[in-house]
C-alpha atoms as a PDB file:
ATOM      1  CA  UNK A   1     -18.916   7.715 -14.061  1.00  0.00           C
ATOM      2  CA  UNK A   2     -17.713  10.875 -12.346  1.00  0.00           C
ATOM      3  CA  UNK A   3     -14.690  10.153 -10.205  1.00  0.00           C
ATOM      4  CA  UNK A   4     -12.303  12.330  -8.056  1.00  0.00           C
ATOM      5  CA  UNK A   5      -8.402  11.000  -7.650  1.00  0.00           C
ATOM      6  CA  UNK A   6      -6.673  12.183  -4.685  1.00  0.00           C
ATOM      7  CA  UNK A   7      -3.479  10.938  -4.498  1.00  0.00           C
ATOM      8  CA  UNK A   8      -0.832  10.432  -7.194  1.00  0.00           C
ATOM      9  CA  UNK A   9       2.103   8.715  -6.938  1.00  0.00           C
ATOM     10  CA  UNK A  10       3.277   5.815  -8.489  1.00  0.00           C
ATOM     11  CA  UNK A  11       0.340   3.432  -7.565  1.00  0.00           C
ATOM     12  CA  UNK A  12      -2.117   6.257  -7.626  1.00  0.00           C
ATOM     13  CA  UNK A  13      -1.236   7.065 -11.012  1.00  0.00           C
ATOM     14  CA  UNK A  14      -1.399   3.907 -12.643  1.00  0.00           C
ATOM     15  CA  UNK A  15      -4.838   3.458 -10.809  1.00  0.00           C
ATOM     16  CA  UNK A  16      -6.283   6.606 -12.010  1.00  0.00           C
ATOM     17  CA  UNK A  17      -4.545   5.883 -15.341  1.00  0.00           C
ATOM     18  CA  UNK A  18      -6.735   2.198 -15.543  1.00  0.00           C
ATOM     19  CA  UNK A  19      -9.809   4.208 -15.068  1.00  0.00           C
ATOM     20  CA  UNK A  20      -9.724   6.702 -17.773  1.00  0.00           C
ATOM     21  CA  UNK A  21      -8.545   4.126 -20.246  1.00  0.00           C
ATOM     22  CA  UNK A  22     -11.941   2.501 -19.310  1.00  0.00           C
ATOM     23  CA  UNK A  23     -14.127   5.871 -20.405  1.00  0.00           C
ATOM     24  CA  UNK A  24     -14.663   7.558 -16.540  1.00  0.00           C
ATOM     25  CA  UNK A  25     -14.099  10.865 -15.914  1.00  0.00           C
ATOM     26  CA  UNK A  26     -11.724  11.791 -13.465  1.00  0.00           C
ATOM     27  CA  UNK A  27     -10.856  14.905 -11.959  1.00  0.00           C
ATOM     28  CA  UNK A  28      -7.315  14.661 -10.166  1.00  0.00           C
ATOM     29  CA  UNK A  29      -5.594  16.010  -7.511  1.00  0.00           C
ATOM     30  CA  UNK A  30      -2.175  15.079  -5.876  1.00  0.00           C
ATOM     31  CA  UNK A  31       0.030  17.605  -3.565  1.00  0.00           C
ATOM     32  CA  UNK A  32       2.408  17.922  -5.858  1.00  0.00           C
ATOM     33  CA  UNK A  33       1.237  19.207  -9.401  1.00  0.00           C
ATOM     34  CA  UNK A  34       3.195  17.475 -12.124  1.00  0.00           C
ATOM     35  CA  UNK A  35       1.467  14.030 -11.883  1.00  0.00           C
ATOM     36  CA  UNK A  36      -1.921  15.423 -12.363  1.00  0.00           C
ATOM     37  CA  UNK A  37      -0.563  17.709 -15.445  1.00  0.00           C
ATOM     38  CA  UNK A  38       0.939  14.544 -16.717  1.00  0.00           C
ATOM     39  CA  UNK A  39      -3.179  12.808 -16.108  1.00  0.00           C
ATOM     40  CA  UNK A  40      -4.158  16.241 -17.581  1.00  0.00           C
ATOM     41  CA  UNK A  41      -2.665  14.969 -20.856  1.00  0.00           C
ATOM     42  CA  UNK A  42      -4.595  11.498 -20.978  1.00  0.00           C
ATOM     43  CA  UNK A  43      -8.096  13.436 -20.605  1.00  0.00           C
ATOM     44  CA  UNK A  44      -8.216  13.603 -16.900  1.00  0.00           C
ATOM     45  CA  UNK A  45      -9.406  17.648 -15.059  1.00  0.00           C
ATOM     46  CA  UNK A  46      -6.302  18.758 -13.177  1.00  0.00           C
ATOM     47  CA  UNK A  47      -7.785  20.405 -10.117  1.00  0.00           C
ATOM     48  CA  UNK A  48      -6.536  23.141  -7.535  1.00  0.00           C
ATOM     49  CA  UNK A  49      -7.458  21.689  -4.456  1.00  0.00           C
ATOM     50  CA  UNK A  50      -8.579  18.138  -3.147  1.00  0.00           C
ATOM     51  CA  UNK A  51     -12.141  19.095  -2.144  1.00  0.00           C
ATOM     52  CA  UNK A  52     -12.469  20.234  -5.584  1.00  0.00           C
ATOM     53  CA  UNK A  53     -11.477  16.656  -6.446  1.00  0.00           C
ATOM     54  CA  UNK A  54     -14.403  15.241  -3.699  1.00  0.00           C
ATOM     55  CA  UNK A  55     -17.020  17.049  -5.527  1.00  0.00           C
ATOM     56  CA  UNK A  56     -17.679  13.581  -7.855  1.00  0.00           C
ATOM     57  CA  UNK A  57     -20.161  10.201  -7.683  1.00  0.00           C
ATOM     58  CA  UNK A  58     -17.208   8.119  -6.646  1.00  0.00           C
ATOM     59  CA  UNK A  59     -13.901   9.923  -4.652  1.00  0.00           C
ATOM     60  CA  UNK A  60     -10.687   7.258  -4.961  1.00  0.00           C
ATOM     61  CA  UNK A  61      -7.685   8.243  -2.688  1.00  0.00           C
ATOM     62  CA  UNK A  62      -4.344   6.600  -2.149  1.00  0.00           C
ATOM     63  CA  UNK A  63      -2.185   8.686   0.083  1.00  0.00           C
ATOM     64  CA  UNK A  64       1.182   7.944   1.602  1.00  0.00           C
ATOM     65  CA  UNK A  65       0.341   7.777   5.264  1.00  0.00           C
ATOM     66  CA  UNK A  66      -1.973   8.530   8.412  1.00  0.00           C
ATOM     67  CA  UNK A  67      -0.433  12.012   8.820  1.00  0.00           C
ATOM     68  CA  UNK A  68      -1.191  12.999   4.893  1.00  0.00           C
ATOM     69  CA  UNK A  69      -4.247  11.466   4.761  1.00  0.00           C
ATOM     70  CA  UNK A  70      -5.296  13.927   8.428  1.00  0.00           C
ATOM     71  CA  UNK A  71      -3.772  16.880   6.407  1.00  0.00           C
ATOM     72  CA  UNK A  72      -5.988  16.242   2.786  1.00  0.00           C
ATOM     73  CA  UNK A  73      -8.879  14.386   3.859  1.00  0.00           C
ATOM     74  CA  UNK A  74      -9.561  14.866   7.016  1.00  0.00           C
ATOM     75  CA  UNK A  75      -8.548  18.635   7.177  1.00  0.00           C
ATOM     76  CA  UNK A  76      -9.368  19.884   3.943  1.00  0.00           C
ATOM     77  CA  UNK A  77     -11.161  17.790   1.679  1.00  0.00           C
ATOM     78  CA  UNK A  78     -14.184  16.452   3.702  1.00  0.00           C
ATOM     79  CA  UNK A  79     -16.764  15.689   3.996  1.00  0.00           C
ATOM     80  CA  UNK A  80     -17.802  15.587   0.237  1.00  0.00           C
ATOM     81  CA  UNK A  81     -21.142  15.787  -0.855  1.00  0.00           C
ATOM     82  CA  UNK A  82     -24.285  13.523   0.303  1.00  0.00           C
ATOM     83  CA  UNK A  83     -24.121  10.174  -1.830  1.00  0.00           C
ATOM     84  CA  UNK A  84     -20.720   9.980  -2.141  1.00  0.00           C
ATOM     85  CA  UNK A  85     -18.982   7.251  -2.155  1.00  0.00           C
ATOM     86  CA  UNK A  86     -15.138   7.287  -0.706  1.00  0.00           C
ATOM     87  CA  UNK A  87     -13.118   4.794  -1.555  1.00  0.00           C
ATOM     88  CA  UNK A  88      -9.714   4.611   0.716  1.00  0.00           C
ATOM     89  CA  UNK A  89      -7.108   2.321  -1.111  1.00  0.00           C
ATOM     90  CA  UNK A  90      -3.977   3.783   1.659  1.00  0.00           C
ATOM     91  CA  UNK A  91      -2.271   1.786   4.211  1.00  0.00           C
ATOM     92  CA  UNK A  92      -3.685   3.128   6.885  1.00  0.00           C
ATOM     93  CA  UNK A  93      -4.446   2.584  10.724  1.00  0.00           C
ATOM     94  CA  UNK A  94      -7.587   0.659  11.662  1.00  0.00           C
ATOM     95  CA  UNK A  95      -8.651   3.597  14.245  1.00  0.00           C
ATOM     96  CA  UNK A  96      -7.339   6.659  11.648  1.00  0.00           C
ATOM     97  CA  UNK A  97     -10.153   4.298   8.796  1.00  0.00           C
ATOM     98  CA  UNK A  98     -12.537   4.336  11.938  1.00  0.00           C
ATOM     99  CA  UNK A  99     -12.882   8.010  11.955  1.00  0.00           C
ATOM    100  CA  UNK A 100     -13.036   8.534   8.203  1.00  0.00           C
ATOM    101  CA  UNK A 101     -15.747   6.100   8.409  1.00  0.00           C
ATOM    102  CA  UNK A 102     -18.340   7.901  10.819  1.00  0.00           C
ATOM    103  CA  UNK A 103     -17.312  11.151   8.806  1.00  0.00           C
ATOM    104  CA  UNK A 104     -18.719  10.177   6.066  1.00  0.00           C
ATOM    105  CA  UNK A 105     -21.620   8.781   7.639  1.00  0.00           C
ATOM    106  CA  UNK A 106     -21.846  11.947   9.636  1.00  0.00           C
ATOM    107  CA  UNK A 107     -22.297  13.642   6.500  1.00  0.00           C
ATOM    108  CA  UNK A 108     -24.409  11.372   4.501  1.00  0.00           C
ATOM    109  CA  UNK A 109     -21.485   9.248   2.419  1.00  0.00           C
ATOM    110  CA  UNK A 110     -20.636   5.996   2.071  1.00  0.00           C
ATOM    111  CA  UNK A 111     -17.028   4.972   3.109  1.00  0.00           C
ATOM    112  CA  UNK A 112     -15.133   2.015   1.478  1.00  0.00           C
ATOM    113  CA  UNK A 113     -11.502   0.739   3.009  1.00  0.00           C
ATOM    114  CA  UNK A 114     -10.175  -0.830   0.041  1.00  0.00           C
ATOM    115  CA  UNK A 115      -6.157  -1.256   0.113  1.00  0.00           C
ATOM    116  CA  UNK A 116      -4.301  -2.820  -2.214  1.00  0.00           C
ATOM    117  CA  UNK A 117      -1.602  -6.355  -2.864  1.00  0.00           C
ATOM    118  CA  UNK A 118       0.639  -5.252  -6.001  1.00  0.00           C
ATOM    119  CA  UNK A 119       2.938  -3.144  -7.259  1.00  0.00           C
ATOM    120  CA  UNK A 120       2.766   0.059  -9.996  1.00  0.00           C
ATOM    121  CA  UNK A 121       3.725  -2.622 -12.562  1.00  0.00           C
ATOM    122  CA  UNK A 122       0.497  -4.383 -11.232  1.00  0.00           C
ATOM    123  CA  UNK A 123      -1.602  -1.562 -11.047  1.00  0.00           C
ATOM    124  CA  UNK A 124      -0.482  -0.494 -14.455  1.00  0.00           C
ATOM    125  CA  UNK A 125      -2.114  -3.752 -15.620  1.00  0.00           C
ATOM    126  CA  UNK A 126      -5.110  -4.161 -13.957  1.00  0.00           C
ATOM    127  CA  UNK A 127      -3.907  -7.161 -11.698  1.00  0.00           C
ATOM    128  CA  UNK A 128      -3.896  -5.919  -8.572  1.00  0.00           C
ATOM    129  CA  UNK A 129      -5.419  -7.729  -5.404  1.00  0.00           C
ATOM    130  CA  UNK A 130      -7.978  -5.345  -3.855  1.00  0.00           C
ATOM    131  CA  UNK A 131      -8.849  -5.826   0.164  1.00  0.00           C
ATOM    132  CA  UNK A 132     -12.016  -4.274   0.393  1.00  0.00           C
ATOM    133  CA  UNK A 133     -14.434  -4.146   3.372  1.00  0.00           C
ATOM    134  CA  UNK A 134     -17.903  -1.774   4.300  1.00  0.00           C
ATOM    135  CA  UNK A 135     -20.914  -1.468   4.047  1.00  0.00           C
ATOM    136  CA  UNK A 136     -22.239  -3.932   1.355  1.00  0.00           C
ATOM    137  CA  UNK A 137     -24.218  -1.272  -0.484  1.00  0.00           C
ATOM    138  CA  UNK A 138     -21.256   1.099  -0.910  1.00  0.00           C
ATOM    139  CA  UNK A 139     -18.993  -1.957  -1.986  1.00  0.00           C
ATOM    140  CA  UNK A 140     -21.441  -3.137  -4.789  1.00  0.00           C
ATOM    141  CA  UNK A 141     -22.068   0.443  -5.982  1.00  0.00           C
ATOM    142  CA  UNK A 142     -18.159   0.422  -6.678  1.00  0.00           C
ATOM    143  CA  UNK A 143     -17.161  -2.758  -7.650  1.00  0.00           C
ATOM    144  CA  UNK A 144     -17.430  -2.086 -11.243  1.00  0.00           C
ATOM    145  CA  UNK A 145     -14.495   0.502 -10.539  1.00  0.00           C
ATOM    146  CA  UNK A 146     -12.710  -2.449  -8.810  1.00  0.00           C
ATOM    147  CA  UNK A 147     -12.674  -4.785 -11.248  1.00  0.00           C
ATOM    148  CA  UNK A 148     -11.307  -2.162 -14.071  1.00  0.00           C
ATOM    149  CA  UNK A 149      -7.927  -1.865 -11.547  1.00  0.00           C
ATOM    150  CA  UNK A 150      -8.082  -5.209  -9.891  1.00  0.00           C
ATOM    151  CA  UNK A 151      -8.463  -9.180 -10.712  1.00  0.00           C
ATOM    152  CA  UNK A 152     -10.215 -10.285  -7.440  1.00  0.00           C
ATOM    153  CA  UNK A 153     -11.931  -8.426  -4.629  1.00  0.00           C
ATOM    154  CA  UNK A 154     -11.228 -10.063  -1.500  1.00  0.00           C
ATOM    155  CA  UNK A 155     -14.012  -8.606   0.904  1.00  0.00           C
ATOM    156  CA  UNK A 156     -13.754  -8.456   4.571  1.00  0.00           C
ATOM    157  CA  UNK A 157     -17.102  -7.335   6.883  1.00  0.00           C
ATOM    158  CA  UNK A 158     -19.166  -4.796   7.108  1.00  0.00           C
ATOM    159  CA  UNK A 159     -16.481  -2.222   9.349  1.00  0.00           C
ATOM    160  CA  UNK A 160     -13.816  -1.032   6.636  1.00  0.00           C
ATOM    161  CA  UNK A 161     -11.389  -0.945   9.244  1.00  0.00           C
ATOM    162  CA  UNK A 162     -10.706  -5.195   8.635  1.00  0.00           C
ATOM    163  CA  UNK A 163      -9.636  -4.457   5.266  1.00  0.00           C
ATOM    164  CA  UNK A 164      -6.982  -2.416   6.604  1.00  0.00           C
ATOM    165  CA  UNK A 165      -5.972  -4.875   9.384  1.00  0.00           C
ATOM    166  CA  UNK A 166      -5.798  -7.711   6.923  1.00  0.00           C
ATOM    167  CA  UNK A 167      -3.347  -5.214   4.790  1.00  0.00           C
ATOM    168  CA  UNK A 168      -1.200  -4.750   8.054  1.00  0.00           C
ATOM    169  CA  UNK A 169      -1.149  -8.418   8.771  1.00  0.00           C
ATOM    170  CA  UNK A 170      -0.408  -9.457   5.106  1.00  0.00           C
ATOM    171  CA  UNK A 171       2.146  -6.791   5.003  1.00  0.00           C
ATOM    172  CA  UNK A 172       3.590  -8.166   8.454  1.00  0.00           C
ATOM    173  CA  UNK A 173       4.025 -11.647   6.979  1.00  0.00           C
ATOM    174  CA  UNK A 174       5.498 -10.038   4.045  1.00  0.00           C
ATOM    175  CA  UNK A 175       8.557  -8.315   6.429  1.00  0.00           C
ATOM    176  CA  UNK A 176       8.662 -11.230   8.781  1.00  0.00           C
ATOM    177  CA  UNK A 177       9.649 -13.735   5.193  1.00  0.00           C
ATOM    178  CA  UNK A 178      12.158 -10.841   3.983  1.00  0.00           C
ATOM    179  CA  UNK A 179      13.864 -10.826   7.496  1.00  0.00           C
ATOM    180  CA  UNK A 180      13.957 -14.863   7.685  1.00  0.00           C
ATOM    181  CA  UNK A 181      15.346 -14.979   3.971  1.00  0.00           C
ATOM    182  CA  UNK A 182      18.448 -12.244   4.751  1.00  0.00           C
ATOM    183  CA  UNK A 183      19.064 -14.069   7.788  1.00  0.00           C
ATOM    184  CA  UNK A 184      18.822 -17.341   6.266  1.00  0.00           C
ATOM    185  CA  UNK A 185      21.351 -15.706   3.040  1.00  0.00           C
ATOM    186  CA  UNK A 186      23.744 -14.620   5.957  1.00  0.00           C
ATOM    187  CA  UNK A 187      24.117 -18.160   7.458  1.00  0.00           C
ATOM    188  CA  UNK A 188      24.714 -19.551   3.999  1.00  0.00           C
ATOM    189  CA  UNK A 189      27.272 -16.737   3.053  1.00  0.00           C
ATOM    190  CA  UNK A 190      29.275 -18.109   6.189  1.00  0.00           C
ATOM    191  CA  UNK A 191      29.711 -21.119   4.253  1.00  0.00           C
ATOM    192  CA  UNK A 192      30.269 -19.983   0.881  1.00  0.00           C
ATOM    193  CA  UNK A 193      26.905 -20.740  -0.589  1.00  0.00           C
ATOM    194  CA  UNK A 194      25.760 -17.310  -3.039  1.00  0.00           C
ATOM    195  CA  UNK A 195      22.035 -16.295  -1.236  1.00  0.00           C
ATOM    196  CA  UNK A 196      21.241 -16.863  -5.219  1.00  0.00           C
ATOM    197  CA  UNK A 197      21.536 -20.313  -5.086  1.00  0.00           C
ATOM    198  CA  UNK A 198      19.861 -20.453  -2.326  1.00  0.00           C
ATOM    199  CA  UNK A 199      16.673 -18.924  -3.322  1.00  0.00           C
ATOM    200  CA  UNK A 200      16.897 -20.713  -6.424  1.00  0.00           C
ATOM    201  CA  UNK A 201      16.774 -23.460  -4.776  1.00  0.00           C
ATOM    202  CA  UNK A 202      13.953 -22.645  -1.868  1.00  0.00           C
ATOM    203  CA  UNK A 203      11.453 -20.545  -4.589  1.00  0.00           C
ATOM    204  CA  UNK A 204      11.333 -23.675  -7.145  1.00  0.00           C
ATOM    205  CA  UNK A 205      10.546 -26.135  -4.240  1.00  0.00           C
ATOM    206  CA  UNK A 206       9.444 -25.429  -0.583  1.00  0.00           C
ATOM    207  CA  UNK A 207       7.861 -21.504  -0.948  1.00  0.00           C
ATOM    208  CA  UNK A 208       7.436 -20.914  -4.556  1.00  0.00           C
ATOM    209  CA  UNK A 209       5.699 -17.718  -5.494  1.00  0.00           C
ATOM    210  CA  UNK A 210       6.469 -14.266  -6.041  1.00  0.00           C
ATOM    211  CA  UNK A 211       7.605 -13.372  -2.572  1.00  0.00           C
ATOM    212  CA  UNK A 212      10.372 -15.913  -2.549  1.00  0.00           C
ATOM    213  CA  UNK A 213      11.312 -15.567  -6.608  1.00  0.00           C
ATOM    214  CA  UNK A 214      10.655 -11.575  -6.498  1.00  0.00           C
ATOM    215  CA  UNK A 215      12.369 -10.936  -3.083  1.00  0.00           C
ATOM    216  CA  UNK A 216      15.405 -13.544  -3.525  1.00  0.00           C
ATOM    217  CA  UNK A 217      16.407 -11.644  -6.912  1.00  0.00           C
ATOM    218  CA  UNK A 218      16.794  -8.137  -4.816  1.00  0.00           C
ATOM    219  CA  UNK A 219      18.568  -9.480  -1.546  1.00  0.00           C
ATOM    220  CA  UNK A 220      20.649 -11.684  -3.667  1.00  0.00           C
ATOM    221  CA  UNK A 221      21.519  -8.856  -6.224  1.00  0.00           C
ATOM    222  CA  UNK A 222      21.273  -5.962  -3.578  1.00  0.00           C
ATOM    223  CA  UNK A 223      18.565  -4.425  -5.723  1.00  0.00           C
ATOM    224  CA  UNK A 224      18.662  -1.154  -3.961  1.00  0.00           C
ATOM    225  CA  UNK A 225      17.318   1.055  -7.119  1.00  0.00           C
ATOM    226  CA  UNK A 226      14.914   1.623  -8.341  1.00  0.00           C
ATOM    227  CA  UNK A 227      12.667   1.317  -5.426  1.00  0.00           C
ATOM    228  CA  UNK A 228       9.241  -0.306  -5.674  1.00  0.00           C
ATOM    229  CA  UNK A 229       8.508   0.340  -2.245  1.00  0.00           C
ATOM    230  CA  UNK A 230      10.500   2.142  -0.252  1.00  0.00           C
ATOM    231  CA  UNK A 231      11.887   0.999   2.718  1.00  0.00           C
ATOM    232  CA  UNK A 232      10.304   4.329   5.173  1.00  0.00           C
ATOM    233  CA  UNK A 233       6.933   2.877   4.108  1.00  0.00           C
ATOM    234  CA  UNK A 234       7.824  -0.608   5.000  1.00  0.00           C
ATOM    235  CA  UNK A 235       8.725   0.440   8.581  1.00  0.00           C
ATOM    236  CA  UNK A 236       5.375   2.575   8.541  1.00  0.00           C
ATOM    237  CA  UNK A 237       3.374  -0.390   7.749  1.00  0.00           C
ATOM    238  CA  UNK A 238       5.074  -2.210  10.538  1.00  0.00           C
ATOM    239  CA  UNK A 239       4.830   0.288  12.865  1.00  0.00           C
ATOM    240  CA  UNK A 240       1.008   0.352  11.940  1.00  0.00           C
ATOM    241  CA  UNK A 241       0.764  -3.243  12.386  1.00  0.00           C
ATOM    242  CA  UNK A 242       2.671  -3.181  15.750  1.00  0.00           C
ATOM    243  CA  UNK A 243       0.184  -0.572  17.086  1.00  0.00           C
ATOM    244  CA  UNK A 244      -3.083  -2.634  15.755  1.00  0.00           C
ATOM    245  CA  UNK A 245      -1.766  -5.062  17.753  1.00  0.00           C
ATOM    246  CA  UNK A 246      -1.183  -3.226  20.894  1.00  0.00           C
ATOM    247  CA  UNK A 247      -4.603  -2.326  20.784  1.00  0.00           C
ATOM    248  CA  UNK A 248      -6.085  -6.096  20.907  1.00  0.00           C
ATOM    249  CA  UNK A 249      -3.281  -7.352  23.192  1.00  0.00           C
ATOM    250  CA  UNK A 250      -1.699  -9.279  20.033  1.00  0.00           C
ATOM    251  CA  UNK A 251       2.421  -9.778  20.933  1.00  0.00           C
ATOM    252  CA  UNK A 252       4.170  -9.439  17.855  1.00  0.00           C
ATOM    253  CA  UNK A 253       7.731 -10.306  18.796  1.00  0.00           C
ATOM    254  CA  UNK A 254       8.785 -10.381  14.832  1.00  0.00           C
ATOM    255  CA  UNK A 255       7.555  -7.312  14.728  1.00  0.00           C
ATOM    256  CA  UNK A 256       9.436  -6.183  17.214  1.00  0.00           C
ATOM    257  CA  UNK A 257      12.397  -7.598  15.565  1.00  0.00           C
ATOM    258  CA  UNK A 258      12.289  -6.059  11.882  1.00  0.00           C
ATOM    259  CA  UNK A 259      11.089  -2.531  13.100  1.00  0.00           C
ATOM    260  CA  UNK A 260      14.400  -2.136  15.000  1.00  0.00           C
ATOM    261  CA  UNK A 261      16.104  -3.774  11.904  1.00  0.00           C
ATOM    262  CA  UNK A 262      14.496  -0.987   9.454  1.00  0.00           C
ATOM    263  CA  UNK A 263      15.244   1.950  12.464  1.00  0.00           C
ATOM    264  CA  UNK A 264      18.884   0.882  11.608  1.00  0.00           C
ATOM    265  CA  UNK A 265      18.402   0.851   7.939  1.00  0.00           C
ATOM    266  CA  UNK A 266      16.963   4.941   8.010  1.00  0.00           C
ATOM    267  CA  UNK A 267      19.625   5.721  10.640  1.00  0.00           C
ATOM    268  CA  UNK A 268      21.972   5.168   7.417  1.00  0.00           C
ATOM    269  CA  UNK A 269      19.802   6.831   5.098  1.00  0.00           C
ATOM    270  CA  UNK A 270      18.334   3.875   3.303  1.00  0.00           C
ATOM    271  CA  UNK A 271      14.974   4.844   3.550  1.00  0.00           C
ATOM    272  CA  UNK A 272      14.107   6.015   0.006  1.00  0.00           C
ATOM    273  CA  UNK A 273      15.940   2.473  -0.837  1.00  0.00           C
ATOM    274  CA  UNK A 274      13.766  -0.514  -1.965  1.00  0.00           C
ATOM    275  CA  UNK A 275      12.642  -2.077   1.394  1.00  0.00           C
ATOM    276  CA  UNK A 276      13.365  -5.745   0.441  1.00  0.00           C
ATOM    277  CA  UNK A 277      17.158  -4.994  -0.380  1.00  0.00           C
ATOM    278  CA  UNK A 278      16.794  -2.941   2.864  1.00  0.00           C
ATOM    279  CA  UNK A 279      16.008  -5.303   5.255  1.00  0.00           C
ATOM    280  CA  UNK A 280      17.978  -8.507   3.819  1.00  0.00           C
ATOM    281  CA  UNK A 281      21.160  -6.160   4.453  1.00  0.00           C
ATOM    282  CA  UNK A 282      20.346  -5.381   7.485  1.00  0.00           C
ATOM    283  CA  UNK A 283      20.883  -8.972   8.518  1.00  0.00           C
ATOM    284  CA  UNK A 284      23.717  -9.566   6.371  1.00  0.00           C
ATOM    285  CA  UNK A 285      25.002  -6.582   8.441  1.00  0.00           C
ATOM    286  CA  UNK A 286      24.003  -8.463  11.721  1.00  0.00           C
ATOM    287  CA  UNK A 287      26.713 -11.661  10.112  1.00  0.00           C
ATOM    288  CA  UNK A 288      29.760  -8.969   9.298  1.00  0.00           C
ATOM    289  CA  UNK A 289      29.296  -9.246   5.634  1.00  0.00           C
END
């Protein structure tokens, strides 16, 4: 299949990297050139600009943020031509996915929110959770692509705005369990207990899984570098998550509560620092230690 890439960071490009392994063609764009030179060399077409990138059967995009994703897609890239299909896999707002939506319907394409659970590392091998949600027609058409990237599909209704609220909400819980375990590593500190011991102890028995194992091994080590996800996207996300719920009269007081933790964090110019190590310290902080 003919596919445009628009976005290549580290997720992007192990994304875009699963899909030419698999035989597509994909024609690449990212803001910055290197990535797509370095795509170039695995048999992808480095492009100039990102509606260059649209002109394709399938258009996959992964951008940082609602302000890039204004600037490239909304600005300069669409709408791309009639048939298309648009797959968004960015964190995103509901109302910014909204407006992408009826501009591709507006211009004859179909328009499929489909962010992502997993890291690069994930990505890389084709394990990633995908949060998809659209019109069915554009979700089937695609979900071939999916499964090369993903193991499971998790779909969500008919407006591809949900699968962007389910990302903020699952990325809410995510902050809300990092903030409870630094605080929870600060109390124990007082008393001389290591936070590794403690997470040992909690991610083998009452919450095992990755969040607990994964996270507990960077507050407890103060895993700073390198970052998997940086803490200036983690306060993003909450931000994003904070205004969805604004808009539906949803109070999210531990939102609240780890947004003004992570404004702290970047006030010390820890935002390019892993978000996890991030955000345990800043509660550690809170304790004097």
């Amino acid at each position: 299949m003919n596919i445009g890439f628009i976005g290549l960071g580290n997720m992007g490009s192990a994304i875009a990297a699963r899909l030419l392994a698999a035989g597509h063609a994909l024609r690449v764009w990212n803001r910055t050139p290197e990535p797509a030179r370095r795509l170039a060399g695995q048999g992808a077409v480095a492009v100039a600009t990102a509606r260059e990138a649209c002109a394709a059967e399938v258009v996959f995009s992964i951008l940082s943020d609602d302000r890039a994703v204004r600037e490239v897609l909304m600005d300069a890239a669409l709408p791309a031509s009639p048939g298309t299909v648009h797959v968004n896999m960015a964190t995103i707002s509901p109302q910014l996915s909204d407006e992408l939506a009826a501009r591709l319907r507006a211009a004859g394409c179909g328009y499929v929110a489909a962010p992502v659970l997993g890291r690069p590392d994930v990505a890389a091998a084709g394990k990633l959770n995908i949060l998809a949600a659209g019109p069915a027609a554009d979700i089937e058409r695609v979900q071939g692509l999916l499964q090369v990237i993903g193991q499971k599909t998790w779909r969500f209704g008919e407006r591809a705005a949900q699968a962007n609220v389910v990302k903020l909400a699952v990325n809410f819980m995510l902050a809300a369990a990092i903030e409870s375990m630094g605080e929870a590593a600060a109390l124990a500190g007082g008393y001389g207990i290591e936070p590794a011991a403690l997470f040992e102890l909690v991610s083998q028995t009452i919450f095992p899984g990755p969040v607990y194992q994964g996270y507990g091994r960077v507050i407890a080590e103060s895993r700073f570098e390198p970052a998997g996800f940086k803490a200036r996207l983690g306060l993003k996300d909450v931000r994003l998550a904070l205004g969805a719920a604004e808009a539906v009269n949803a109070p999210m007081p531990f939102g609240s509560l780890v947004r003004d933790s992570m404004l702290e964090a970047l006030s010390r110019g820890e935002g390019e620092k892993e978000f996890g190590a991030v955000l345990g310290r800043a509660a550690m902080r809170r304790a004097g230690r």
